[in-house]
C-alpha atoms as a PDB file:
ATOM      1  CA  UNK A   1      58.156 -66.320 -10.136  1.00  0.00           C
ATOM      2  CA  UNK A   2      57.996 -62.351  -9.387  1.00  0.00           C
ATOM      3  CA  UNK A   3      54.293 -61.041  -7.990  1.00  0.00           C
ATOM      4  CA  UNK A   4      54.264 -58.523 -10.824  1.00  0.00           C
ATOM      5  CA  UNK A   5      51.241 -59.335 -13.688  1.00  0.00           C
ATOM      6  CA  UNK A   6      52.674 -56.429 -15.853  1.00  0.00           C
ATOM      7  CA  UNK A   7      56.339 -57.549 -15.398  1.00  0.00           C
ATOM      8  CA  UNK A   8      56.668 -61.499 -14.406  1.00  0.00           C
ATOM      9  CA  UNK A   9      59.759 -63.003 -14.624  1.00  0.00           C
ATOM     10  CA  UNK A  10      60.524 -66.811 -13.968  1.00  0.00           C
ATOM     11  CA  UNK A  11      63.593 -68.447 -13.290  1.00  0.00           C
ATOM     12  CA  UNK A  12      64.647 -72.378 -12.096  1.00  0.00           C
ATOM     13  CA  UNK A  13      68.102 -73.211 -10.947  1.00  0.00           C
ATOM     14  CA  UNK A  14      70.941 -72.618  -8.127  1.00  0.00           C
ATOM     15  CA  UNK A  15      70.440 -68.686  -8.670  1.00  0.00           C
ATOM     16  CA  UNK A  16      66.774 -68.081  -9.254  1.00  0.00           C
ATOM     17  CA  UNK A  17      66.067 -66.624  -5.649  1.00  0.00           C
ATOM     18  CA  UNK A  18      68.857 -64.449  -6.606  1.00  0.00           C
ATOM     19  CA  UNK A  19      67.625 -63.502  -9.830  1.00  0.00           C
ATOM     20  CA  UNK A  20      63.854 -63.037  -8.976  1.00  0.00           C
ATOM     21  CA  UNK A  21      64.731 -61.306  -5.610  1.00  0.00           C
ATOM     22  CA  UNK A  22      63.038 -57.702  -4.730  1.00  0.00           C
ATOM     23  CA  UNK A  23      61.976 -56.945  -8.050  1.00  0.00           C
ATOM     24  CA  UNK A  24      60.710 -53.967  -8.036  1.00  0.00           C
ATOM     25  CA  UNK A  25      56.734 -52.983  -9.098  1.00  0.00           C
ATOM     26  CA  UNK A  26      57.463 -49.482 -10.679  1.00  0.00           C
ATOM     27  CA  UNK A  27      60.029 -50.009 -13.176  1.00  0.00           C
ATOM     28  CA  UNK A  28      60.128 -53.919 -13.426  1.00  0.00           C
ATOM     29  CA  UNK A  29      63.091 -53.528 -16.297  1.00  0.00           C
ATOM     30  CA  UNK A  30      65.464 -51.076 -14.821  1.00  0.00           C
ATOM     31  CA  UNK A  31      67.423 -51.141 -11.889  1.00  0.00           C
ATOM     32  CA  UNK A  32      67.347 -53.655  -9.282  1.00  0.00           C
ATOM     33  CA  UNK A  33      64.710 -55.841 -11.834  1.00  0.00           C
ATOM     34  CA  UNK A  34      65.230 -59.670 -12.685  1.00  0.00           C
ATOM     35  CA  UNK A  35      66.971 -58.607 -15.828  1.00  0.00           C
ATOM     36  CA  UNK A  36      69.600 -56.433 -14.620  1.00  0.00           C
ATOM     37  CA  UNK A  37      70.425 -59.156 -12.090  1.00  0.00           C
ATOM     38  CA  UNK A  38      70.350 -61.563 -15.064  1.00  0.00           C
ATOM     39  CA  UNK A  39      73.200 -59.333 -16.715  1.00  0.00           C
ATOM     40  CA  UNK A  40      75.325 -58.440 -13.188  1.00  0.00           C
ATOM     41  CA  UNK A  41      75.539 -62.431 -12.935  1.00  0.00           C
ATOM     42  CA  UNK A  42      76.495 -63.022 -16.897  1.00  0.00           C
ATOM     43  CA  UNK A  43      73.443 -65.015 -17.671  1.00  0.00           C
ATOM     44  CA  UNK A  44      72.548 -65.789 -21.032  1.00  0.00           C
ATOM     45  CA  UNK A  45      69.182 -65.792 -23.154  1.00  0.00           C
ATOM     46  CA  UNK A  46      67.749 -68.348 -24.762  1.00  0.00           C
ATOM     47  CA  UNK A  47      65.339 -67.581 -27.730  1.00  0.00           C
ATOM     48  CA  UNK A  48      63.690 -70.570 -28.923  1.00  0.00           C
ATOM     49  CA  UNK A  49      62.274 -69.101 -32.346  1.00  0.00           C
ATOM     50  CA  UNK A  50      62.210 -65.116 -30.918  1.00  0.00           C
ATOM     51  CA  UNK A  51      63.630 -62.518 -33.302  1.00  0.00           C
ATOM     52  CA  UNK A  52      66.566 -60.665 -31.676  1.00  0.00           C
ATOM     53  CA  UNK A  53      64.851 -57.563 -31.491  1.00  0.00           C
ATOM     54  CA  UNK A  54      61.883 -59.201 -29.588  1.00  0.00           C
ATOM     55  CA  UNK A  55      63.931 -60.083 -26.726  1.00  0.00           C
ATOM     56  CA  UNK A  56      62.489 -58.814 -23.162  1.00  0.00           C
ATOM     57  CA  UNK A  57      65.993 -57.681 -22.197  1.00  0.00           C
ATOM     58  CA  UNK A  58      65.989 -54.971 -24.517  1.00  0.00           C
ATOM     59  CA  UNK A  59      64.330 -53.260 -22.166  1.00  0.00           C
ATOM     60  CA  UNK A  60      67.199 -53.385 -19.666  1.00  0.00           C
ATOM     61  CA  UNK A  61      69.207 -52.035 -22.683  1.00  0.00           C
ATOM     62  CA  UNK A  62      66.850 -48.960 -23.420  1.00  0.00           C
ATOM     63  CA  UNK A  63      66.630 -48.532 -19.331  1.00  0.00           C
ATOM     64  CA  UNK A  64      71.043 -47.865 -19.831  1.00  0.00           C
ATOM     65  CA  UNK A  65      70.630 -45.896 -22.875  1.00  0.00           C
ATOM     66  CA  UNK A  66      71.686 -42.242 -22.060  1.00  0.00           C
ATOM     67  CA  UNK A  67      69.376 -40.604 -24.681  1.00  0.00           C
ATOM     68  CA  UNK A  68      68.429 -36.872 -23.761  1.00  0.00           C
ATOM     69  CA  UNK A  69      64.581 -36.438 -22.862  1.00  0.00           C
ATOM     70  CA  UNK A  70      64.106 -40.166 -22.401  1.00  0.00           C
ATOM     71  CA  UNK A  71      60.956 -41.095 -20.266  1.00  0.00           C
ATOM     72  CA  UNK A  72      59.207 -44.045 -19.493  1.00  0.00           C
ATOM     73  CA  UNK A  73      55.746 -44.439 -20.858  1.00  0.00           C
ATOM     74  CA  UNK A  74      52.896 -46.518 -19.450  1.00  0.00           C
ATOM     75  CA  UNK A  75      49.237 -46.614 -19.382  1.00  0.00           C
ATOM     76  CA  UNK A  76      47.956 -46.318 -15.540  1.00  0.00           C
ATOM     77  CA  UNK A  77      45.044 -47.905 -13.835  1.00  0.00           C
ATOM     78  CA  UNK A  78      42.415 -45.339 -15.259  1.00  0.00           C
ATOM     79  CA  UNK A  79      43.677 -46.503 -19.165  1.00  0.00           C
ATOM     80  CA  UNK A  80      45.902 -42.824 -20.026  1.00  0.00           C
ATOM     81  CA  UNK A  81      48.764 -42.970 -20.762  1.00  0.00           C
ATOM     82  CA  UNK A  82      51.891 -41.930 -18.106  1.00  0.00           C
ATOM     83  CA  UNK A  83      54.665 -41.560 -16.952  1.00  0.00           C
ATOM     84  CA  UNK A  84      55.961 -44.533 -14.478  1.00  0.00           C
ATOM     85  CA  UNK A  85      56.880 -42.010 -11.804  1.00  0.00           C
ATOM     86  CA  UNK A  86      53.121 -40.937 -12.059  1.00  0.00           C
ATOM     87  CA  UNK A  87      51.427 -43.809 -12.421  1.00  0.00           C
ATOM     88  CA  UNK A  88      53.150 -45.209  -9.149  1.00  0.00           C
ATOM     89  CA  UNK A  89      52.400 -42.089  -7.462  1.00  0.00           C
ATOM     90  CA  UNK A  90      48.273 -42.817  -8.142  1.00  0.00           C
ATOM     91  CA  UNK A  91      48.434 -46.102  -7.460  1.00  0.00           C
ATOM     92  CA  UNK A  92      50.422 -45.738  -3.791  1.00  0.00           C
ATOM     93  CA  UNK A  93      47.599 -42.474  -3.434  1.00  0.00           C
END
């Protein structure tokens, strides 16, 4: 299980150290995160009554996106809304 309470990730078998391995606290989707492992290492998702579009690795997928302007959004430990970048920055301040 990753530390993160805004981003926790499980995983049981042969490669769940692998998968679960340095995830990262600022952008727990993009790069180096449990998902993108997930994907490097062909894994598959199992939704057990989920909607497709409800799917947590969608996030990977809108992390890859190339979409001009794209940010990522968050609220921060005072409750207003953010940008990850900033939000990290107050919370390492």
């Amino acid at each position: 299980m990753t530390d993160n309470p805004s981003g926790r990730f499980g995983a049981r078998g042969e490669r769940a150290e692998a998968l679960l391995a340095n995830a990262p606290w600022n952008d727990y989707y993009g790069p180096n995160s449990p998902l993108e492992h997930l994907c490097k290492l062909g894994g598959k998702i199992l939704r057990i009554g989920a909607d497709p579009d409800t799917t947590t690795v969608l996030h990977y997928a809108e992390y890859l996106a190339e979409v001009p302007r794209k940010s990522v959004a968050c609220v921060d430990t005072t409750g207003a809304w953010a940008t990850m970048d900033q939000s990290f920055a107050r919370w390492n301040a």
